[in-house]
Protein backbone atom coordinates (compact mmCIF):
# COMPACT_ATOMS: atom_id res chain seq x y z
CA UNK A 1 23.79 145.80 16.28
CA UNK A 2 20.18 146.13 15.54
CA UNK A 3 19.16 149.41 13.34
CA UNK A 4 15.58 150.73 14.00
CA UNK A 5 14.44 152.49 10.97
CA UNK A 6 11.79 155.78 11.79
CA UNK A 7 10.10 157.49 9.22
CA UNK A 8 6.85 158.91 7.72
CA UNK A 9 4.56 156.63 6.11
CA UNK A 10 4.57 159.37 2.75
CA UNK A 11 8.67 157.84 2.93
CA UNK A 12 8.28 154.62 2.46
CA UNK A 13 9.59 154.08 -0.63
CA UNK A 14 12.57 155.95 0.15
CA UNK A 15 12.94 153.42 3.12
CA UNK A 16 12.43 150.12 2.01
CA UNK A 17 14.92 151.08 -0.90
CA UNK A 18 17.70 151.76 1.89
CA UNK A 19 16.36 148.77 3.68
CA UNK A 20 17.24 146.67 0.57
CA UNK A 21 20.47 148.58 0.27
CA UNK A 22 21.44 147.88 3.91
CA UNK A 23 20.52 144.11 3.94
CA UNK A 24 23.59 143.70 1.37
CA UNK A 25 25.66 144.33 4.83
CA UNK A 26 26.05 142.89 7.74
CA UNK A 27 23.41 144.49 9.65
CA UNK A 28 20.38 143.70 11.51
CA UNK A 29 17.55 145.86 10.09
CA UNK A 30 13.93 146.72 11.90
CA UNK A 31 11.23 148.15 9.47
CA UNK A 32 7.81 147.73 10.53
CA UNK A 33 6.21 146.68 8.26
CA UNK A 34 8.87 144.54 7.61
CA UNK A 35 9.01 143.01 10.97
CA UNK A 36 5.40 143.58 12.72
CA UNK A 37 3.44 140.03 12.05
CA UNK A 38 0.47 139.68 10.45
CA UNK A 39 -2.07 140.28 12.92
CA UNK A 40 -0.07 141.43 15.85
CA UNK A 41 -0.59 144.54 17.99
CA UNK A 42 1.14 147.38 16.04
CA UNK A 43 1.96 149.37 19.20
CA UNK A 44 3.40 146.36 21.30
CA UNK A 45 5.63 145.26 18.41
CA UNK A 46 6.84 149.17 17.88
CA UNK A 47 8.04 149.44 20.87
CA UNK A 48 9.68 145.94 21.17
CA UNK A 49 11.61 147.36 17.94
CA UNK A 50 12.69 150.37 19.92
CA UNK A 51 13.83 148.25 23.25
CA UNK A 52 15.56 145.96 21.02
CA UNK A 53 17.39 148.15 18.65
CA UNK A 54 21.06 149.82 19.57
CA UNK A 55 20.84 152.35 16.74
CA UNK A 56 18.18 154.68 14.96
CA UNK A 57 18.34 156.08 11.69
CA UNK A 58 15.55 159.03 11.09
CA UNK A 59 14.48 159.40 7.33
CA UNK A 60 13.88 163.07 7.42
CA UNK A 61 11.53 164.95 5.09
CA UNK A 62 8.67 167.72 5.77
CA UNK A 63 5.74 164.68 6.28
CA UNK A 64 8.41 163.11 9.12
CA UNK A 65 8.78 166.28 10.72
CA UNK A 66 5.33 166.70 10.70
CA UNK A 67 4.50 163.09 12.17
CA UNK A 68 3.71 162.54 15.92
CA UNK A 69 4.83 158.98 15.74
CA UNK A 70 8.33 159.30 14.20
CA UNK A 71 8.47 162.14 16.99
CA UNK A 72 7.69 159.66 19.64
CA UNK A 73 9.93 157.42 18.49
CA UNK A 74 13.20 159.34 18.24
CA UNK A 75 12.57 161.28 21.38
CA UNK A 76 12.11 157.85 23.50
CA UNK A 77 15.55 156.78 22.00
CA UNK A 78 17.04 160.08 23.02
CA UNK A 79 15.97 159.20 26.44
CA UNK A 80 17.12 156.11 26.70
CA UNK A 81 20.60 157.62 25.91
CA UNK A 82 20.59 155.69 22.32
CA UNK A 83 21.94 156.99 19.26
CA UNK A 84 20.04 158.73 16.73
CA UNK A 85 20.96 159.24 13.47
CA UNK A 86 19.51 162.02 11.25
CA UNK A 87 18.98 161.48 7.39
CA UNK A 88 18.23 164.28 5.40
CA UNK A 89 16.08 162.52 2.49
CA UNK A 90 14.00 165.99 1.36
CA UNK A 91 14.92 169.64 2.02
CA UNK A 92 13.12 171.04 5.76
CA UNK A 93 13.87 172.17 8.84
CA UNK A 94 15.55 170.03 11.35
CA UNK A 95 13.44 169.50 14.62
CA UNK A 96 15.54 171.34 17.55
CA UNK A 97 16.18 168.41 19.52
CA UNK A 98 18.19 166.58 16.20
CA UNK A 99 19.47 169.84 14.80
CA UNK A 100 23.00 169.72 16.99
CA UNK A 101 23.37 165.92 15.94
CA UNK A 102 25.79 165.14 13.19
CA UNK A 103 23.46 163.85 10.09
CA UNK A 104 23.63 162.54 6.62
CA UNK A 105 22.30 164.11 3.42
CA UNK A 106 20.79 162.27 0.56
CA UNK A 107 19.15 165.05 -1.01
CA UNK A 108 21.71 165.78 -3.96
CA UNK A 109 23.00 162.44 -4.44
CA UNK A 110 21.59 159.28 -2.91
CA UNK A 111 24.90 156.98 -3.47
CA UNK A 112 26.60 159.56 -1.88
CA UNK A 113 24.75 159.37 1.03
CA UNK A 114 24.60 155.57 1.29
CA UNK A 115 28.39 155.72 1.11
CA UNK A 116 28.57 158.13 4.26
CA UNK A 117 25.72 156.23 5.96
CA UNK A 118 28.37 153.11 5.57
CA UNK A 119 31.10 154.37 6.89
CA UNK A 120 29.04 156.06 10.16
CA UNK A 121 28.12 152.70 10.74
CA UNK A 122 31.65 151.56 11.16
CA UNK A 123 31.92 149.89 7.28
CA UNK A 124 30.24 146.72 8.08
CA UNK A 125 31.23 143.81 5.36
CA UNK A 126 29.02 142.71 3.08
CA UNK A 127 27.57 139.37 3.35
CA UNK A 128 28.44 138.73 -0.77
CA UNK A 129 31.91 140.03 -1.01
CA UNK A 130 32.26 138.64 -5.13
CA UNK A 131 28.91 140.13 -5.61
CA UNK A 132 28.91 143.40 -8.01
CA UNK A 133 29.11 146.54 -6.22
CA UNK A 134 25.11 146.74 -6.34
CA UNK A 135 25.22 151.27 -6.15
CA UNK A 136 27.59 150.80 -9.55
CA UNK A 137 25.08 148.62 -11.52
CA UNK A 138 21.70 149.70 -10.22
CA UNK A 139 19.56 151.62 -12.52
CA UNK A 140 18.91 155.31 -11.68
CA UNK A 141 15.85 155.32 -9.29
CA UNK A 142 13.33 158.24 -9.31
CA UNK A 143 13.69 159.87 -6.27
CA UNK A 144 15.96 162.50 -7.62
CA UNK A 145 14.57 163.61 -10.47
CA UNK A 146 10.70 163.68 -8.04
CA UNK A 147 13.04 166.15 -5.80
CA UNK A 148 14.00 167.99 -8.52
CA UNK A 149 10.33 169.25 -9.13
CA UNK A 150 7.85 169.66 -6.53
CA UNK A 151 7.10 166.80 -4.04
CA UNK A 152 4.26 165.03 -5.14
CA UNK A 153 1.72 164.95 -1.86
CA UNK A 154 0.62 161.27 -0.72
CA UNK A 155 -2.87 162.01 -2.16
CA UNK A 156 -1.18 163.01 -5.54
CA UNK A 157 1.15 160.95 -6.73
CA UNK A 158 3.52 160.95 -9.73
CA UNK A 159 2.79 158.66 -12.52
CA UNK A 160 5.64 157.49 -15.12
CA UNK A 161 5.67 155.52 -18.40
CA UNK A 162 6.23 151.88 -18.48
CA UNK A 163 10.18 152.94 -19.23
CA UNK A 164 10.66 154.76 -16.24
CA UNK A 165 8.61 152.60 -14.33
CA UNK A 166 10.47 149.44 -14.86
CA UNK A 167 13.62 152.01 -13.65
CA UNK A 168 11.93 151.12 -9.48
CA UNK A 169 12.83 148.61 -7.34
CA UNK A 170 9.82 149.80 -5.06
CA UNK A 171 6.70 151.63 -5.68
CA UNK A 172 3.90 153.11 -3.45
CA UNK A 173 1.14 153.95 -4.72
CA UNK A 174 -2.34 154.91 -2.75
CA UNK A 175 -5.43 152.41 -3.18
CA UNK A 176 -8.62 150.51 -1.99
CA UNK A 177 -8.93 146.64 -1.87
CA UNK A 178 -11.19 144.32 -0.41
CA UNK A 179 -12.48 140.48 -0.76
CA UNK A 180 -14.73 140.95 -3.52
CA UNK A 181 -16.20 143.73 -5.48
CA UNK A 182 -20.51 143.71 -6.58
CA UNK A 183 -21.16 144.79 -9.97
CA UNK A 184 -23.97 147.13 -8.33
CA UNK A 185 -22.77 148.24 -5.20
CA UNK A 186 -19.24 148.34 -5.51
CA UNK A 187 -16.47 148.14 -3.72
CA UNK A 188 -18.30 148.18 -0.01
CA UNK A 189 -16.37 147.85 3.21
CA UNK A 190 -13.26 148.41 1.49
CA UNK A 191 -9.77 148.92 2.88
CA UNK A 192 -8.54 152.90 1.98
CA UNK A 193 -4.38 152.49 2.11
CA UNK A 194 -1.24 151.92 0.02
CA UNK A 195 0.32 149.36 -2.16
CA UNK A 196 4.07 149.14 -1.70
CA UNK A 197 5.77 146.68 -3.99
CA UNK A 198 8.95 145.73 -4.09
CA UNK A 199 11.15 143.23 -5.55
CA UNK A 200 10.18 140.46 -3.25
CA UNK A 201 6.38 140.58 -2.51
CA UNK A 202 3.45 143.00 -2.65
CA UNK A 203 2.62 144.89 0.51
CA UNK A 204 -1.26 146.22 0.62
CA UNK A 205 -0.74 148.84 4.09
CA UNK A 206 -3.57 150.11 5.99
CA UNK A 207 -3.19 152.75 8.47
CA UNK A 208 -2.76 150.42 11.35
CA UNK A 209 -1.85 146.85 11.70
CA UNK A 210 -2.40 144.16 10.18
CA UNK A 211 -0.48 144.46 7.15
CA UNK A 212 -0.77 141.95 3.71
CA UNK A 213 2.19 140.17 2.54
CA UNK A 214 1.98 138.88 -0.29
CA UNK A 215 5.09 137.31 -2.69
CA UNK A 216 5.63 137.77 -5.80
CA UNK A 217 6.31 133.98 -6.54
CA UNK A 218 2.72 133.15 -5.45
CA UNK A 219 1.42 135.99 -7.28
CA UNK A 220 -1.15 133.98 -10.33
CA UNK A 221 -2.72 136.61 -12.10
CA UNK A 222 -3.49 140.64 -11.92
CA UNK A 223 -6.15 141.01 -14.66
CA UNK A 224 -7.86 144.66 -14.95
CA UNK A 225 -11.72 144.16 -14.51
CA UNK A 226 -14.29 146.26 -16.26
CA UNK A 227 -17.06 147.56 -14.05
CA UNK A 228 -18.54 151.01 -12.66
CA UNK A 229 -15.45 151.53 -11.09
CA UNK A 230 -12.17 150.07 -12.96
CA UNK A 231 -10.22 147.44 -10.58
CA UNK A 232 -7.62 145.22 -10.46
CA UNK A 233 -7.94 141.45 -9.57
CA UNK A 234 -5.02 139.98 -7.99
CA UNK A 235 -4.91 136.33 -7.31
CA UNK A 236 -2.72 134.16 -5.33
CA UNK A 237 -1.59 131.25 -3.74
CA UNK A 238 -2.11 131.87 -0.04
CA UNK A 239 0.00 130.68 2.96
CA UNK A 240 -1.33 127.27 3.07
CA UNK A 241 -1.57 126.62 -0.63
CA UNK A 242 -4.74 127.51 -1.59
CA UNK A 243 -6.47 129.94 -4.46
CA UNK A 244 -7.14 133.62 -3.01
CA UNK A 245 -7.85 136.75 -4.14
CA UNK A 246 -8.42 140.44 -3.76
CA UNK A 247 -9.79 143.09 -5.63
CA UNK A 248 -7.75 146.47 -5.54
CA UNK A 249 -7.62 149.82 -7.39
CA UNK A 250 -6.56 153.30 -7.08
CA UNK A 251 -7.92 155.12 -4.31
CA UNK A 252 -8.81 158.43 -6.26
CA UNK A 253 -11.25 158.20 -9.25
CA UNK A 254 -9.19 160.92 -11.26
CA UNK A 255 -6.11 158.89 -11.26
CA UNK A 256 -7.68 155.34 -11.15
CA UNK A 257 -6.73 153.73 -14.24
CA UNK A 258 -3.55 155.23 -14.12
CA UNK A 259 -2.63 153.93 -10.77
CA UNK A 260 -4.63 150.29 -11.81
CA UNK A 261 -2.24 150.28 -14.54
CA UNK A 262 1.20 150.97 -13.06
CA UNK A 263 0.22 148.06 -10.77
CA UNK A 264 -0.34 145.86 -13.59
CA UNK A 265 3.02 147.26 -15.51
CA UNK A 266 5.23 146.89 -12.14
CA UNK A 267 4.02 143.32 -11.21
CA UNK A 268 4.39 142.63 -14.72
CA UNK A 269 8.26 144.37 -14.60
CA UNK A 270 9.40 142.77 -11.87
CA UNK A 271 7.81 138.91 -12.26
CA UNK A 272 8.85 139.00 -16.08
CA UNK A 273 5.17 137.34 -16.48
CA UNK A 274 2.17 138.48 -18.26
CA UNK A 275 0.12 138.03 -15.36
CA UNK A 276 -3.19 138.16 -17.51
């Protein structure tokens, strides 16, 4: 059984951290940007997700509800006759056509939830049965206590100390990056999207396709640079060996050096390296 994950972009942390919890099982998992190759046609590959997958599970929130594409892509599984599964990740109002269908609620307790989601999908083994019981010895995540306030908006996010930051096992944050940055004009032609990173690579998302994978084994350094505008450069081994690198930073000047340095704190976190 294939599982075709829809949600809103503003989500995505909340869904590659169910992703990762899911992959424990024995499940076959479709994320986009997950499963969409590097340079492929986004649309093409979305729907060969949909056509391929048996079973949906919606990450509901008010930005999914709100987004034409996750709309599309339940509705088409509802006419082909295919199972849809509702998750309740933020308080809102149910779209009609989902509201009579039996759904799952993470917003008071996500191990709860996962628990429920588990046994909806018939309790499928997991594929380390002497591993720990990974929802017992994970730390506390973030998406609770963020739920617990008022939702930070994709164009504002919420920054944490180094403490509660190395508490994530994936981060989005909003930025720009592009090939090279000019000490006079900038960072010109640059991509405007997110960073997701997670505990095996670094994801830089645009709006559409294609998106950058990079891991965090080739990951070399991520050294802040000093310059009109504060930036981050990340080098790398690339696919075929070689030296590359990109030039990245926070994608509002307000919150720049904040963002540039949760980067640098994460990657640090998470690769137990300097990095510098």
């Amino acid at each position: 059984m294939q599982i075709f994950i829809s949600y809103a972009r503003a989500d995505s942390a909340f869904a590659w951290r169910l992703v990762e919890d899911l992959s424990e099982y024995d499940l076959a998992l479709w994320l986009d940007v997950r499963n969409i190759p590097k340079g492929a046609n986004w649309d093409i590959e979305v729907q060969k997700g949909l056509d391929s997958s048996d079973l949906m599970l919606v990450l509901l929130s008010p930005d999914s509800v709100n987004s034409q594409n996750v709309a599309d892509e339940w509705s088409y599984f509802i006419e082909k006759n295919k199972p849809v599964l509702p998750l309740l990740i933020a308080p809102t109002e149910v779209p009609f056509r989902l509201s009579r269908r039996q759904r799952i609620d993470f917003t008071n307790d996500y191990e709860v939830g996962f628990r429920e989601l588990l046994r909806a999908l018939g309790s499928p083994p997991r594929l380390d049965p002497d591993s720990t019981e990974r929802l017992r010895s994970k730390p506390p995540r973030v998406e609770r206590p963020e739920r617990a306030e008022s939702a930070p908006s994709r164009e504002r996010p919420a920054f944490r100390s180094v403490a509660q930051t190395a508490e994530l096992s994936v981060r989005t944050l909003p930025v720009v990056w592009a090939e090279r940055y000019h000490w006079w004009r900038g960072m010109r032609g640059g991509t405007l999207g997110e960073i997701l990173i997670n505990p095996r690579e670094v994801l830089l998302v645009p709006p559409k396709a294609p998106v950058t994978s990079i891991p965090l084994g080739n990951l070399i350094s991520v050294k802040p640079q000093r310059a009109l505008d504060p930036h981050l450069k990340m080098t790398f081994y690339g696919a075929q060996g070689q030296f590359q690198s990109l030039v990245l930073m926070g994608a509002t000047r307000a919150r720049r050096l904040a963002v540039n340095q949760e980067i640098v704190n994460l990657l640090k976190w998470l690769t137990k390296r300097s990095l510098e």
